[in-house]
C-alpha atoms as a PDB file:
ATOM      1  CA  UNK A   1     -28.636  18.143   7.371  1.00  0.00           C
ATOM      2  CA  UNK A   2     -27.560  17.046   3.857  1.00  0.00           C
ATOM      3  CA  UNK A   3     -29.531  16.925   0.929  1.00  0.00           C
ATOM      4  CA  UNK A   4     -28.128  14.648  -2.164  1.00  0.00           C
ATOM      5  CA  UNK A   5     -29.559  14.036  -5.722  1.00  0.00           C
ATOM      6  CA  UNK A   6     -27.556  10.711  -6.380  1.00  0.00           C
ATOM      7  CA  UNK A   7     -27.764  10.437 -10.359  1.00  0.00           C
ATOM      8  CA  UNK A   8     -27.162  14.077 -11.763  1.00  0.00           C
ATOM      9  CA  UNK A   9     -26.436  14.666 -15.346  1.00  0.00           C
ATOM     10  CA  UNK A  10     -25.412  18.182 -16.592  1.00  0.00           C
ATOM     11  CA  UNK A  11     -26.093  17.696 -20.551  1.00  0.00           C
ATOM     12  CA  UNK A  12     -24.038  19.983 -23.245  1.00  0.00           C
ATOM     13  CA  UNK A  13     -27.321  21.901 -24.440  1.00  0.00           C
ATOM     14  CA  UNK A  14     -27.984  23.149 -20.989  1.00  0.00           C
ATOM     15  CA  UNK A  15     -27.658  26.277 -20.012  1.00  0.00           C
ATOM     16  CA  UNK A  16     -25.294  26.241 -16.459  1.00  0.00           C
ATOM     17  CA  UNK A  17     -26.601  29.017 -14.570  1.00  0.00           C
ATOM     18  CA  UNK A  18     -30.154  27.965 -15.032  1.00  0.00           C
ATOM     19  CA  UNK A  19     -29.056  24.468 -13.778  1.00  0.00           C
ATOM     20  CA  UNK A  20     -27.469  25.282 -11.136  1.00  0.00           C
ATOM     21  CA  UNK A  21     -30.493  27.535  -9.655  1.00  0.00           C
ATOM     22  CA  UNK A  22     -32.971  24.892 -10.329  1.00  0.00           C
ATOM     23  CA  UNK A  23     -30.978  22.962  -8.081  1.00  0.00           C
ATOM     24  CA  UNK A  24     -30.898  24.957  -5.563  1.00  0.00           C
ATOM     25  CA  UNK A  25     -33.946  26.155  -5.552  1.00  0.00           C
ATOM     26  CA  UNK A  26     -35.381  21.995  -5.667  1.00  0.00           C
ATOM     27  CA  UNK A  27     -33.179  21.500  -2.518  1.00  0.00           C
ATOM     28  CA  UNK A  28     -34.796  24.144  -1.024  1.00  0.00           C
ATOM     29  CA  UNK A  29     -38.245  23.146  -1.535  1.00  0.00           C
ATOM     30  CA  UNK A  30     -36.298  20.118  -0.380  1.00  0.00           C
ATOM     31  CA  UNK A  31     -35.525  21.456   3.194  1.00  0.00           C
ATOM     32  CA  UNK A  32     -38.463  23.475   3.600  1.00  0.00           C
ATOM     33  CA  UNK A  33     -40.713  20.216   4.690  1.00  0.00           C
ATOM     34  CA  UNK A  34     -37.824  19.307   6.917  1.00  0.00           C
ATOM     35  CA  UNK A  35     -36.260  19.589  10.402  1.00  0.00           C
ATOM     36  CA  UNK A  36     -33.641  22.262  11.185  1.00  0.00           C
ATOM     37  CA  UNK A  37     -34.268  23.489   7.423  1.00  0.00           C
ATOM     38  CA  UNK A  38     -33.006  26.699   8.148  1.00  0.00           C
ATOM     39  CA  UNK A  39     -29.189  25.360   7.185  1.00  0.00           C
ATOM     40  CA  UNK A  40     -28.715  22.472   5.408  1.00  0.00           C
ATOM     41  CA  UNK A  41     -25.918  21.476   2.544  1.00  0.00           C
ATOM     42  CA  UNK A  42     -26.966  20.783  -1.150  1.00  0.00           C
ATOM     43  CA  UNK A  43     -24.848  17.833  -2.692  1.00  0.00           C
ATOM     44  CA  UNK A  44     -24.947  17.489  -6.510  1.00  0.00           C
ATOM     45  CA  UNK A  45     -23.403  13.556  -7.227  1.00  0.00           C
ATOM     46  CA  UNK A  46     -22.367  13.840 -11.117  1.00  0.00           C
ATOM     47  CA  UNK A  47     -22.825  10.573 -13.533  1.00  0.00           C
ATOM     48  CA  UNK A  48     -20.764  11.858 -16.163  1.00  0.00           C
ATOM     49  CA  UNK A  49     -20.348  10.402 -19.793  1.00  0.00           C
ATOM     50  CA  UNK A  50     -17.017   8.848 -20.884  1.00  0.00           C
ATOM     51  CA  UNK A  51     -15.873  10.194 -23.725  1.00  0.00           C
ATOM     52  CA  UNK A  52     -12.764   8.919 -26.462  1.00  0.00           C
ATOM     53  CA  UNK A  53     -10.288  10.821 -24.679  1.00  0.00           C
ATOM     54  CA  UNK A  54     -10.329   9.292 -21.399  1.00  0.00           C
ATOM     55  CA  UNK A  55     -11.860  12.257 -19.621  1.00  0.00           C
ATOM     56  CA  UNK A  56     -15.279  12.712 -18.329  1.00  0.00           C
ATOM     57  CA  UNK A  57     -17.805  14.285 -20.463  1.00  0.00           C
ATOM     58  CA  UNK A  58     -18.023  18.091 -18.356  1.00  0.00           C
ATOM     59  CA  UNK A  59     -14.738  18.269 -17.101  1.00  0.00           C
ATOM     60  CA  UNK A  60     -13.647  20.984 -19.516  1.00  0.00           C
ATOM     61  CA  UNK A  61     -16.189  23.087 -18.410  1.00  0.00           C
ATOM     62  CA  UNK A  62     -14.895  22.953 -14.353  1.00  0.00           C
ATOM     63  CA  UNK A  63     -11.243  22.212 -15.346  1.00  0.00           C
ATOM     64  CA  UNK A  64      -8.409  24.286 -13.773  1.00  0.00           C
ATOM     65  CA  UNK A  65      -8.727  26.935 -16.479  1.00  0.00           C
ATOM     66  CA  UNK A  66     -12.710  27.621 -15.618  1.00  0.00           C
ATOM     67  CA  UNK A  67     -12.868  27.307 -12.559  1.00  0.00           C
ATOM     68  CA  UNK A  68     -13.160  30.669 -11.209  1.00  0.00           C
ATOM     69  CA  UNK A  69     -14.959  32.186 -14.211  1.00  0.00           C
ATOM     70  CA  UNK A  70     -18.688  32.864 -13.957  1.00  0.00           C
ATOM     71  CA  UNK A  71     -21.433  31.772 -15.301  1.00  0.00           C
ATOM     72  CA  UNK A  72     -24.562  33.500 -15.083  1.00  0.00           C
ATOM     73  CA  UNK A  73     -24.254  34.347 -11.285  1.00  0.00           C
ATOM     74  CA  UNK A  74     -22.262  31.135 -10.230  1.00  0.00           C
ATOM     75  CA  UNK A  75     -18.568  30.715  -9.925  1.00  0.00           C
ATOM     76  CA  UNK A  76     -16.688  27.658  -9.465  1.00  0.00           C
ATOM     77  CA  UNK A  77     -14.587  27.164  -6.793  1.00  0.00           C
ATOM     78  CA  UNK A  78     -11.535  24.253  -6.336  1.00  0.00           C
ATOM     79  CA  UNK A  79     -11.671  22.040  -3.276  1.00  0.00           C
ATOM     80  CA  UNK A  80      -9.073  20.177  -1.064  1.00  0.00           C
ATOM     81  CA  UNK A  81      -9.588  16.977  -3.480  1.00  0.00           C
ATOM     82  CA  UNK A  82      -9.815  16.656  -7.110  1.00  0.00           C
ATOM     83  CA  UNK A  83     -13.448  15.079  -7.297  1.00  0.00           C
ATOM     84  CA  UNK A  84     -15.568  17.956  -6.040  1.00  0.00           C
ATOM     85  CA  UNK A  85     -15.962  21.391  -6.668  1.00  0.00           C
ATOM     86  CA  UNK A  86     -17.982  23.765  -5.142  1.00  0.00           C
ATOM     87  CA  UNK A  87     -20.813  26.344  -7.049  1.00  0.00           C
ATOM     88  CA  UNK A  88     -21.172  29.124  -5.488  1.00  0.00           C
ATOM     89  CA  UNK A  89     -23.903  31.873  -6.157  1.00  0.00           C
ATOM     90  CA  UNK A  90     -23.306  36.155  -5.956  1.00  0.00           C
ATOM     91  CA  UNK A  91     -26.200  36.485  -3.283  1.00  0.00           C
ATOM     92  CA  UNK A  92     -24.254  33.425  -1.408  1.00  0.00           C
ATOM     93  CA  UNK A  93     -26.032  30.541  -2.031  1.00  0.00           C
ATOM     94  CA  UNK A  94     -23.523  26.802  -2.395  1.00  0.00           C
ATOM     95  CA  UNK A  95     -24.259  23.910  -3.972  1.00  0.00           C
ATOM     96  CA  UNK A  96     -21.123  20.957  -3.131  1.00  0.00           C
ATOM     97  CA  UNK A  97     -20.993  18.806  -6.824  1.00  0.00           C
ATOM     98  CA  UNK A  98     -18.875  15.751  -6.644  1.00  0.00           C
ATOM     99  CA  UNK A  99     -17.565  14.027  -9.639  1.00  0.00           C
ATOM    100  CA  UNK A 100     -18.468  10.740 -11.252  1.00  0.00           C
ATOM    101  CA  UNK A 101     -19.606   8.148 -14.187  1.00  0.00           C
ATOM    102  CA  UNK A 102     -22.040   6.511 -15.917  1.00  0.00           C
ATOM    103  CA  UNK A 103     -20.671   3.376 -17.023  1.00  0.00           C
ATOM    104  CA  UNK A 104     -22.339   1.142 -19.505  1.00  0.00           C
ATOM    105  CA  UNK A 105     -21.794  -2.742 -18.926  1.00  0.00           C
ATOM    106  CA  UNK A 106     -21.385  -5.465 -21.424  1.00  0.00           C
ATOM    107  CA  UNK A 107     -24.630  -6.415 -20.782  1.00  0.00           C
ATOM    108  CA  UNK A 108     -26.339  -3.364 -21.270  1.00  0.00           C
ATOM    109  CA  UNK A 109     -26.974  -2.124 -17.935  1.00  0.00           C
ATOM    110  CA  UNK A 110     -25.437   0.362 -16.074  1.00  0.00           C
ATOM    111  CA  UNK A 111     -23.385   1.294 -12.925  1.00  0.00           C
ATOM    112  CA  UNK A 112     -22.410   4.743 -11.351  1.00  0.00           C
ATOM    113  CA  UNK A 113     -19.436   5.375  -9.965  1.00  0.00           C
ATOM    114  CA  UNK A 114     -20.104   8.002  -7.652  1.00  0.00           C
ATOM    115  CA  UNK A 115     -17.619  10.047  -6.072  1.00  0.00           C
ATOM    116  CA  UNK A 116     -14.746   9.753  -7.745  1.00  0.00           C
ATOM    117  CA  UNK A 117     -12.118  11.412 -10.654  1.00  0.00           C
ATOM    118  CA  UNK A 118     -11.420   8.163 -11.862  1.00  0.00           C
ATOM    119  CA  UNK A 119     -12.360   6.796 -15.622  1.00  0.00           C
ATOM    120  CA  UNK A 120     -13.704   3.687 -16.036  1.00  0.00           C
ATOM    121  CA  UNK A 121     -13.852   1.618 -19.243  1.00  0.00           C
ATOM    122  CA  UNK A 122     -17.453   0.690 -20.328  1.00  0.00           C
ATOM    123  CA  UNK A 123     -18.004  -2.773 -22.048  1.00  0.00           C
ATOM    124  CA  UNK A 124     -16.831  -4.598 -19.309  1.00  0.00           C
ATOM    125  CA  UNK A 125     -19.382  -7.346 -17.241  1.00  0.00           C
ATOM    126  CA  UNK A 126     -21.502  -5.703 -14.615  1.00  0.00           C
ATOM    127  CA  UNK A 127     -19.937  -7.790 -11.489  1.00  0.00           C
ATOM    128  CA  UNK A 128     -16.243  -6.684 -13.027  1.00  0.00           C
ATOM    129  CA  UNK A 129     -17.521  -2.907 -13.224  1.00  0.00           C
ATOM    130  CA  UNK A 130     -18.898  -3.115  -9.391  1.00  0.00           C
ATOM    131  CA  UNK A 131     -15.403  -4.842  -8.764  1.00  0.00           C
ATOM    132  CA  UNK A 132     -13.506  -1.842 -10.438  1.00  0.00           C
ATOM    133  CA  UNK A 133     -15.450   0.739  -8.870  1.00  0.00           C
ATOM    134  CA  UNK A 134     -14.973  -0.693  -5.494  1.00  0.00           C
ATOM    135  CA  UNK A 135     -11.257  -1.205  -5.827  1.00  0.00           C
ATOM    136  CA  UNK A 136     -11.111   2.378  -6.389  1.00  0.00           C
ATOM    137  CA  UNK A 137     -12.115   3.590  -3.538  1.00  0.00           C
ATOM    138  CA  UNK A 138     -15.914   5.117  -5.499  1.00  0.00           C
ATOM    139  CA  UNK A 139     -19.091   4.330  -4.877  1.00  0.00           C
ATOM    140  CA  UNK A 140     -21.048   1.298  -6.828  1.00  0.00           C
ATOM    141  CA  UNK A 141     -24.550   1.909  -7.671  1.00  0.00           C
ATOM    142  CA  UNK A 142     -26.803  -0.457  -9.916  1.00  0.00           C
ATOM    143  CA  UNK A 143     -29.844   2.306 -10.946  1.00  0.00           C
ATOM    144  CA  UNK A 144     -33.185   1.693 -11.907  1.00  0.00           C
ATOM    145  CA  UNK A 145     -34.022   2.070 -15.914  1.00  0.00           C
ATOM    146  CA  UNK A 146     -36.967   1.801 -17.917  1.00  0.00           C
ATOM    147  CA  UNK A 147     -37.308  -1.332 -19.198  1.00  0.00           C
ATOM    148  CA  UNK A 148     -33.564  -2.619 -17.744  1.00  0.00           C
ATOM    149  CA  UNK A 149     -35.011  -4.766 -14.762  1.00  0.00           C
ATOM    150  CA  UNK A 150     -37.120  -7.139 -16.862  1.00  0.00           C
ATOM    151  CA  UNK A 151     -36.215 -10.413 -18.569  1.00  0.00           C
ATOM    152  CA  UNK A 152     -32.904 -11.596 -18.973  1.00  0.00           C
ATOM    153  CA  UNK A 153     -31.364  -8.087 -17.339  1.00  0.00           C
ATOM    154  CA  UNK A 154     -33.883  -8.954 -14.479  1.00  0.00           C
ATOM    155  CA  UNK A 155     -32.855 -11.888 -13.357  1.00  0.00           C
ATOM    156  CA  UNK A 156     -28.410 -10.608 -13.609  1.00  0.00           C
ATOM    157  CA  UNK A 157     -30.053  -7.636 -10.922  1.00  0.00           C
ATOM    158  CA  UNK A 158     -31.876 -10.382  -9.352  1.00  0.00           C
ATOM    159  CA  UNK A 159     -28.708 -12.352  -8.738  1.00  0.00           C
ATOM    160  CA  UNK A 160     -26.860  -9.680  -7.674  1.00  0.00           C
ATOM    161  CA  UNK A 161     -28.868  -8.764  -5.066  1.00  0.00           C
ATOM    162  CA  UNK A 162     -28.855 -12.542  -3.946  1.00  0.00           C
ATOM    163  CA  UNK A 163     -24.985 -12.521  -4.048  1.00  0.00           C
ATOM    164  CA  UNK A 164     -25.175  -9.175  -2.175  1.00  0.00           C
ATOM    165  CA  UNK A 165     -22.903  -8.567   0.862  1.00  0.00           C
ATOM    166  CA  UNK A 166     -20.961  -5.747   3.034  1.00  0.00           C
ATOM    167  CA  UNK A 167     -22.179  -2.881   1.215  1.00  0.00           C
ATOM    168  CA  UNK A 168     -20.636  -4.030  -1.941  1.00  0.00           C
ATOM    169  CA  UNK A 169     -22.716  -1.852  -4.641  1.00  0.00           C
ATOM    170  CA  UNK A 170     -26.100   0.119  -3.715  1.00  0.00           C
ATOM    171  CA  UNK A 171     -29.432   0.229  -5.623  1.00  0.00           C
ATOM    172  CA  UNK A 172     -30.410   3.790  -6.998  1.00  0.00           C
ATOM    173  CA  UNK A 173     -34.210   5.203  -8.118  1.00  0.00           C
ATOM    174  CA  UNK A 174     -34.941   7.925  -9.925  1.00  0.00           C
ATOM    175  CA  UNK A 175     -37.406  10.366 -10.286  1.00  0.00           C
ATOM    176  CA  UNK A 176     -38.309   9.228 -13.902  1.00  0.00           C
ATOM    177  CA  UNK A 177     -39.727   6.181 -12.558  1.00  0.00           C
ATOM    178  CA  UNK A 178     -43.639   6.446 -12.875  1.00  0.00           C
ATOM    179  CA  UNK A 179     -45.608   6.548  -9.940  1.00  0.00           C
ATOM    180  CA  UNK A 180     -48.064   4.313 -11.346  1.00  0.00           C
ATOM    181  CA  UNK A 181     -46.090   1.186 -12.028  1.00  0.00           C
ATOM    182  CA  UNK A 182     -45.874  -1.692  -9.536  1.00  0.00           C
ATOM    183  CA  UNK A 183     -42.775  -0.893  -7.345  1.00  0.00           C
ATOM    184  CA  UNK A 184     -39.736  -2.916  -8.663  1.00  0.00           C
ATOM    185  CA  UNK A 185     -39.761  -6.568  -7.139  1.00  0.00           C
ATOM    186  CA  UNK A 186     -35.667  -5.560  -6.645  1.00  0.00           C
ATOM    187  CA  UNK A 187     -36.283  -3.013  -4.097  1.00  0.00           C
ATOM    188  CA  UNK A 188     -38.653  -5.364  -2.278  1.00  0.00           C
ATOM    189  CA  UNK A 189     -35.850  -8.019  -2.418  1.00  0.00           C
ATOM    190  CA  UNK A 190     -32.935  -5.495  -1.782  1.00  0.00           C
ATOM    191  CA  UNK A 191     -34.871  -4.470   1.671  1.00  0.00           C
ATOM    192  CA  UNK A 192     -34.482  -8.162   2.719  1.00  0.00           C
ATOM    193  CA  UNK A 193     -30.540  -8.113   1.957  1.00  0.00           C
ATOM    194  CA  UNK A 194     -30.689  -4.805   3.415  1.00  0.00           C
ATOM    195  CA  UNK A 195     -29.075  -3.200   0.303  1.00  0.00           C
ATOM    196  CA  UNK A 196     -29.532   0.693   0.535  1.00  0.00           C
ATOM    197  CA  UNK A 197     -31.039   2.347  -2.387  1.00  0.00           C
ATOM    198  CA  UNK A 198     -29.771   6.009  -3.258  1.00  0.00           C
ATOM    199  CA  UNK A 199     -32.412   7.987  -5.406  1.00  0.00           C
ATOM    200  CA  UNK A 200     -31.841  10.816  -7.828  1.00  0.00           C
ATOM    201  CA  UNK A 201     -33.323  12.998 -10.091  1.00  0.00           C
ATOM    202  CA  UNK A 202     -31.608  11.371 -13.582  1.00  0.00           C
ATOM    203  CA  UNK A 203     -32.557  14.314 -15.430  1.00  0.00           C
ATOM    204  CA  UNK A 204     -33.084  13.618 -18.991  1.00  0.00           C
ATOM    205  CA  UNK A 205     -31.673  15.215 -22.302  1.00  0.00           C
ATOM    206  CA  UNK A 206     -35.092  16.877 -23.255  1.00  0.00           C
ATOM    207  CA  UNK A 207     -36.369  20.107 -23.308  1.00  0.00           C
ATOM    208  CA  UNK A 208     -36.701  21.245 -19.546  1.00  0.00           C
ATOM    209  CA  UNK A 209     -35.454  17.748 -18.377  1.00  0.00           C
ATOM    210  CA  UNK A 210     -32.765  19.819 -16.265  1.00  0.00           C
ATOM    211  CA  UNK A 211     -35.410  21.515 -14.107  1.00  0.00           C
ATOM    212  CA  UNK A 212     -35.355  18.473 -12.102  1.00  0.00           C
ATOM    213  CA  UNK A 213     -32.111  18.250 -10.620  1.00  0.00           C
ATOM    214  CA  UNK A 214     -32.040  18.449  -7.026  1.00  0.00           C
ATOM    215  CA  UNK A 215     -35.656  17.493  -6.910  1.00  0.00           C
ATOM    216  CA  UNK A 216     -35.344  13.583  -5.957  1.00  0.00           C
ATOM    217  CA  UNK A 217     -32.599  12.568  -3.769  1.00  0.00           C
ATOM    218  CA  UNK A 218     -31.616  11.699  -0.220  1.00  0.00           C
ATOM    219  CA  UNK A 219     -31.136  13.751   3.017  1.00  0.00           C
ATOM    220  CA  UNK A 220     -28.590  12.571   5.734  1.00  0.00           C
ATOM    221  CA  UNK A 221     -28.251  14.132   9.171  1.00  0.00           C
ATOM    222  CA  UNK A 222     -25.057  15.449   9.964  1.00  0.00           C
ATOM    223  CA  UNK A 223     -22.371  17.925   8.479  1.00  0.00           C
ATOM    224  CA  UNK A 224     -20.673  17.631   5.298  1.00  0.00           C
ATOM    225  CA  UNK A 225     -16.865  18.045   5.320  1.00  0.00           C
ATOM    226  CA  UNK A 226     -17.052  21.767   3.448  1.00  0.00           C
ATOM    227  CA  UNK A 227     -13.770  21.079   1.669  1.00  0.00           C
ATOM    228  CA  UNK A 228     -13.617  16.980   0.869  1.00  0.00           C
ATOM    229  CA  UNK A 229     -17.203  16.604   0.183  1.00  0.00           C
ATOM    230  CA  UNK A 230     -16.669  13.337  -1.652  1.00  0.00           C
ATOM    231  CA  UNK A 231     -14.724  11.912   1.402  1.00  0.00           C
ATOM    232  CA  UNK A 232     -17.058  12.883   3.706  1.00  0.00           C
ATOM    233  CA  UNK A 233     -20.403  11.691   1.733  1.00  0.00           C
ATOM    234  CA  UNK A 234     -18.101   8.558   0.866  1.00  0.00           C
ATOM    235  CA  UNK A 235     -17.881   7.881   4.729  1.00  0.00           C
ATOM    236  CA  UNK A 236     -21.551   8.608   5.300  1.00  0.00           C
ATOM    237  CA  UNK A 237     -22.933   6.282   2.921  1.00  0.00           C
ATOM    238  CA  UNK A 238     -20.558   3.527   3.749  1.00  0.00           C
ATOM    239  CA  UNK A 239     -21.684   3.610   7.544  1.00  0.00           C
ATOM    240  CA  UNK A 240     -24.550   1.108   7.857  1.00  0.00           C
ATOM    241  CA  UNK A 241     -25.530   3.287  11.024  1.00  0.00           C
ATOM    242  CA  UNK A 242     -26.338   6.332   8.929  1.00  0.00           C
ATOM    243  CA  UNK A 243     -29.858   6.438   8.281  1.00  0.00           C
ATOM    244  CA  UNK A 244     -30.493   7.634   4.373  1.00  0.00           C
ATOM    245  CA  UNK A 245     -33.929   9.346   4.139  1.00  0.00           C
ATOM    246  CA  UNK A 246     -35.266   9.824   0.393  1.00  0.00           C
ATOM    247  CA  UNK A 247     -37.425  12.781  -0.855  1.00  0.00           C
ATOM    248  CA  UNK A 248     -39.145  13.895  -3.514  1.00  0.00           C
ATOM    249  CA  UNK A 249     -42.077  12.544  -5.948  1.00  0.00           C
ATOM    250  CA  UNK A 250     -41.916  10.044  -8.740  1.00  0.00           C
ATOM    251  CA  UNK A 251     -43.670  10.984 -12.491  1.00  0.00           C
ATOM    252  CA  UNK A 252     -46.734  11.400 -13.185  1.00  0.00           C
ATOM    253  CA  UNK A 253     -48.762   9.611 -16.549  1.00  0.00           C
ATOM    254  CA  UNK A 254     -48.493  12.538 -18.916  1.00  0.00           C
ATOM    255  CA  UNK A 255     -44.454  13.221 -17.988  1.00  0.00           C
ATOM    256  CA  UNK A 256     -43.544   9.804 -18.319  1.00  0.00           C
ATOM    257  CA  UNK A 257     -45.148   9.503 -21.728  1.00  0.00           C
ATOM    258  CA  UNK A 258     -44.180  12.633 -23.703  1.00  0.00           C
ATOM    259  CA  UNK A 259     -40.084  11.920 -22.057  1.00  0.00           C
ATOM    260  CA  UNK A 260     -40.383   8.623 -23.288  1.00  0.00           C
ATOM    261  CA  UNK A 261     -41.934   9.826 -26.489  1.00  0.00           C
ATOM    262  CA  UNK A 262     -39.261  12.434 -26.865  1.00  0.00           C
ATOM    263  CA  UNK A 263     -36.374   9.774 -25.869  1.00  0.00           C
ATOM    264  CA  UNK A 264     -37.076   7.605 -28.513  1.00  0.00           C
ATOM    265  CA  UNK A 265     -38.030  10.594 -30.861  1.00  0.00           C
ATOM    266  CA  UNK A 266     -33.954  11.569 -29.902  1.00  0.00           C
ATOM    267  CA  UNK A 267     -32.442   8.530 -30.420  1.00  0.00           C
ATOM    268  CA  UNK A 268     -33.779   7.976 -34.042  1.00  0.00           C
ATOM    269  CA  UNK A 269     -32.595  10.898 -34.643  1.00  0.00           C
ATOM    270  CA  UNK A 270     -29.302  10.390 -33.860  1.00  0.00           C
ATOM    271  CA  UNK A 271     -28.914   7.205 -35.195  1.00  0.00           C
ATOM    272  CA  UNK A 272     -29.850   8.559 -38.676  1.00  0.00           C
ATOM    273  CA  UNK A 273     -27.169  11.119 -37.964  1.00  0.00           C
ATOM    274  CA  UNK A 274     -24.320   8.954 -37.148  1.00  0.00           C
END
């Protein structure tokens, strides 16, 4: 069995160690409530920043250099391809991470491009980004937001999902989406296009937000290629056979308000910076 948390961010304030065993110890809660629990892999799918000099916003801190160096009780460990890594634990426990990015659109909505080294531009119109992303080789996935499937942004999801075909870009959730709001009309009409929808945790840049990871996501039967993760998950998700089975419970009233409250609290704050 395979566990994945589709829409990972690893922040700069967070502390790694501590990130890394709240993940593993969300994809074991994970497993617990499943099947054949007793061995499963944990997959960590990375939406990285892009940053001014064309590299992804955490690759210095798993670049060639740091690889093997530990932090806290984890070491990083170099794979047979450049976009994963794996984290491995002193008492043994693994966590598979596979590169990717968070690209911004010129229409203010965003796209991962999961599983992959490659850096895309942001700026660029949502049905060009899903084009790029395809074209090299990554995975496309469209991801919920509060407040970026209504109105005008609505009805560009809406007609992407019309235009949908062949597994061309997949819908993602996230655990930040509150349990008490209607369930987007876009998941309704991606079931009916048979668009799949790949859910993650999204952790957020507030105080705890990391805690999360590993706690929303996906499990897949099967085996994960141990040393070309991305190629393998690539292969999975691509196969409209492969059944993808989320996990994992959306927020409740009081989360969802402070993290909003403390979003918007954070991005005044930075603006008056800057």
């Amino acid at each position: 069995m395979i566990l994945v948390d589709a829409h990972v961010h690893l922040h700069p304030e967070v502390p790694i160690g501590k990130f890394f065993d709240a993940a593993y110890e969300n994809f074991s809660a994970a497993a617990a409530g499943k099947e054949n629990h007793d061995g499963f892999f944990a997959v960590l799918m990375l939406a990285e920043g892009n940053v001014n000099s064309g590299n992804l916003s955490t690759a210095p801190l798993f670049d060639n250099a740091a690889i093997s160096s530990p932090s806290r009780f984890w070491k990083f460990k170099k794979l047979d391809e450049n976009e994963s890594f794996l984290a491995e634990r002193n008492d043994g426990h693994r966590l598979w991470v596979i590169r990717g990015q968070q690209i911004v659109t010129a229409e203010d909505l965003e796209v991962l491009a999961l599983a992959t080294d490659t850096v895309f531009r942001d700026g660029d119109s949502i049905r060009d980004v899903i084009e790029n992303v395809r074209t090299a080789g990554a995975i496309p996935v469209v991801p919920w937001g509060v407040g970026k499937w209504t109105g005008k942004r609505g009805k560009i999801i809406g007609d992407l999902i019309s235009d949908y075909r062949d597994r061309e870009f997949f819908l993602g959730d996230n655990s930040g989406r509150p349990r008490f709001w209607r369930r987007p009309k876009h998941f309704e009409q991606s079931a009916q296009k048979g668009i799949p929808i790949l859910p993650g945790s999204d952790p957020l840049p507030v105080a705890g937000g990391y805690l999360k990871v590993g706690s929303f996501g996906l499990s897949v039967s099967g085996t994960l290629d141990e040393k070309c993760p991305a190629a393998s998950l690539r292969s999975l998700l691509m196969d409209v056979k492969v059944i993808l089975k989320p996990y994992g419970s959306l927020e409740d009233f009081w989360h969802f308000v402070v993290n909003q409250f403390k979003m918007q609290l954070r991005k005044r704050l930075y603006k008056n910076f800057m």
